[in-house]
Protein backbone atom coordinates (compact mmCIF):
# COMPACT_ATOMS: atom_id res chain seq x y z
CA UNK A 1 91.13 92.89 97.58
CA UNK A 2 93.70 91.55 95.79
CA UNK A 3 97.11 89.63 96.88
CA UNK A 4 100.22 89.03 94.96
CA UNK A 5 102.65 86.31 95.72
CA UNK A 6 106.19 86.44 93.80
CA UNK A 7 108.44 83.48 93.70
CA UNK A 8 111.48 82.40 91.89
CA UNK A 9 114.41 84.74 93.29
CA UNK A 10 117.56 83.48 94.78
CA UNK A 11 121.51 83.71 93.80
CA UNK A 12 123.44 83.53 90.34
CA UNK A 13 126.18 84.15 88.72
CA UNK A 14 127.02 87.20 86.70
CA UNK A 15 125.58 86.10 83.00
CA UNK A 16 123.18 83.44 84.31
CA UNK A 17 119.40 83.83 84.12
CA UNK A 18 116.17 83.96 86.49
CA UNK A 19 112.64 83.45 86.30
CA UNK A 20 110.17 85.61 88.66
CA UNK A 21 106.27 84.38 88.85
CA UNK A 22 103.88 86.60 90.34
CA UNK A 23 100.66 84.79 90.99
CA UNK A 24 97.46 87.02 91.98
CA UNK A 25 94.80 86.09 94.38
CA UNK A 26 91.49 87.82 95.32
CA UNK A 27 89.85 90.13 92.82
CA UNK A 28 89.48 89.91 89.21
CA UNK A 29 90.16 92.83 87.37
CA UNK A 30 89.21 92.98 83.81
CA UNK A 31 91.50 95.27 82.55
CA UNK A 32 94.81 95.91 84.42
CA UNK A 33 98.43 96.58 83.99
CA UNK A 34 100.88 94.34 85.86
CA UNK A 35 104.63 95.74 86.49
CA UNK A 36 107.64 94.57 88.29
CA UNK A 37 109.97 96.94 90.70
CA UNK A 38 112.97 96.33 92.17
CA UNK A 39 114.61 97.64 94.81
CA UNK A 40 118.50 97.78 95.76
CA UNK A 41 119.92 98.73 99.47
CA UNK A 42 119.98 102.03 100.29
CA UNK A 43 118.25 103.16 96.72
CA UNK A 44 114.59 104.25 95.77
CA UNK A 45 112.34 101.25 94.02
CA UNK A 46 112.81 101.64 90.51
CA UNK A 47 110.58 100.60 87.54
CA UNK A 48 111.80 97.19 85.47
CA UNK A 49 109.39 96.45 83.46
CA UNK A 50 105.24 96.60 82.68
CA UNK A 51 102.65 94.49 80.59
CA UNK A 52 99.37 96.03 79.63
CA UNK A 53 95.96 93.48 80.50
CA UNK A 54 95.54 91.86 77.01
CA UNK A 55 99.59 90.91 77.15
CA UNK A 56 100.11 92.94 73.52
CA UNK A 57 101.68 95.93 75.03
CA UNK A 58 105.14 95.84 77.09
CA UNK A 59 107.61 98.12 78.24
CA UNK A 60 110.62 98.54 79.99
CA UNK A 61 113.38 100.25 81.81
CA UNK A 62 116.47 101.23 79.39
CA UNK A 63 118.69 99.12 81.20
CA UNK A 64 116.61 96.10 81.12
CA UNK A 65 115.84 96.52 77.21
CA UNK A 66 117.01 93.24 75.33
CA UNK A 67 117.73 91.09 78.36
CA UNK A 68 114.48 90.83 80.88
CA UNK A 69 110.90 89.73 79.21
CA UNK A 70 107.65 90.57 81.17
CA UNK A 71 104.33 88.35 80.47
CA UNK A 72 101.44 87.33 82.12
CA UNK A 73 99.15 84.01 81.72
CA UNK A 74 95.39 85.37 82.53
CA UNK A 75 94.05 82.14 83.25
CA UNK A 76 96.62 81.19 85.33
CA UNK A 77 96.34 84.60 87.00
CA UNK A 78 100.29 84.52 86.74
CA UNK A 79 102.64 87.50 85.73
CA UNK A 80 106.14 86.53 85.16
CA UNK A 81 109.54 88.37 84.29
CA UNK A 82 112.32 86.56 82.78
CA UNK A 83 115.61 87.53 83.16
CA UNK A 84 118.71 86.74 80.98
CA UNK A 85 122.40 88.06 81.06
CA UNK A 86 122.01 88.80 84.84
CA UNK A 87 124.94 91.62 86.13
CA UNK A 88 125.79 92.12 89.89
CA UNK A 89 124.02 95.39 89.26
CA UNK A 90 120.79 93.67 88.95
CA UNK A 91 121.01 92.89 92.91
CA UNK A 92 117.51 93.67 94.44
CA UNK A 93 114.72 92.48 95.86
CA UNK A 94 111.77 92.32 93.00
CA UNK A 95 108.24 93.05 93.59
CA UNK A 96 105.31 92.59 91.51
CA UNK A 97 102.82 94.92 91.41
CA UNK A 98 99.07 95.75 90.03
CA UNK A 99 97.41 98.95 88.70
CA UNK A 100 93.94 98.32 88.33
CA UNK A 101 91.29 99.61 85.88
CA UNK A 102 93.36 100.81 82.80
CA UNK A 103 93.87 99.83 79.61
CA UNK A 104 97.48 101.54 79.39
CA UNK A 105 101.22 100.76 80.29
CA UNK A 106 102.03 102.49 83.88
CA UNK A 107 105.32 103.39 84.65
CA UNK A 108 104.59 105.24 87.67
CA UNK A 109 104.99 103.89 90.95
CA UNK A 110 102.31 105.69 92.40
CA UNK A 111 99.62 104.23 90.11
CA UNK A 112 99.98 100.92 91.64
CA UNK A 113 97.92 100.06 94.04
CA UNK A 114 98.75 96.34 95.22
CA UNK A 115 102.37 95.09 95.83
CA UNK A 116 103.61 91.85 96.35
CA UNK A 117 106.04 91.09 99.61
CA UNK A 118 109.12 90.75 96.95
CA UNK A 119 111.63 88.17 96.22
CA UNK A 120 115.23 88.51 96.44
CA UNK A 121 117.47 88.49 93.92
CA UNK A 122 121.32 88.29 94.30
CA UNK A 123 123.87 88.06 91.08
CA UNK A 124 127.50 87.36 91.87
CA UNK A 125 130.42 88.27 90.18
């Protein structure tokens, strides 16, 4: 089994910048892809951003492009997502998630198979 543990949410100002850690207790996998979701009131839990296992591959949502960064530390079994030129529209609460046994980037919500608890993150205007 494997638990995830996100930190580093809280409020800023429109322009300002946050750092997310997800750490990961429990199993090991040896090759996994890590992502980060967010989710806003009253809207569906959208894809941010996604790091393959060796940390080379990355990809993210359009709107995130340029201004969050997604990596992971595998010995400190730590995933983080930094974000820079923060807009109220980035309101949500983040989660961290793992899909386990692939080499690939996953988009797809569905593929993950542990999620984190999430941490809130509010950007004023």
């Amino acid at each position: 089994q494997l638990e995830l543990v996100e930190s580093g949410g809280g409020l800023v100002q429109a322009g300002g910048s946050l750092k997310l850690s997800c750490v990961r207790f429990g199993r090991a996998f040896s090759h996994d892809c890590m992502g980060w979701f967010r989710q806003a009131p009253g809207k569906e839990r959208e894809f941010v951003a996604a790091i393959n296992w060796s940390g080379r591959e990355t990809d993210y949502a359009d709107s995130m492009k340029g201004r969050f960064t997604i990596s992971r530390e595998n010995a400190k079994n730590t995933v983080y997502l930094q974000m820079n030129s923060l807009k109220p529209e980035d309101t949500a609460v983040y989660f961290c998630a793992a899909a386990p046994d692939t080499t690939l980037i996953v988009r797809t919500r569905a593929r993950y198979d542990y999620w984190g608890q999430g941490t809130q993150v509010t950007v004023s205007s």
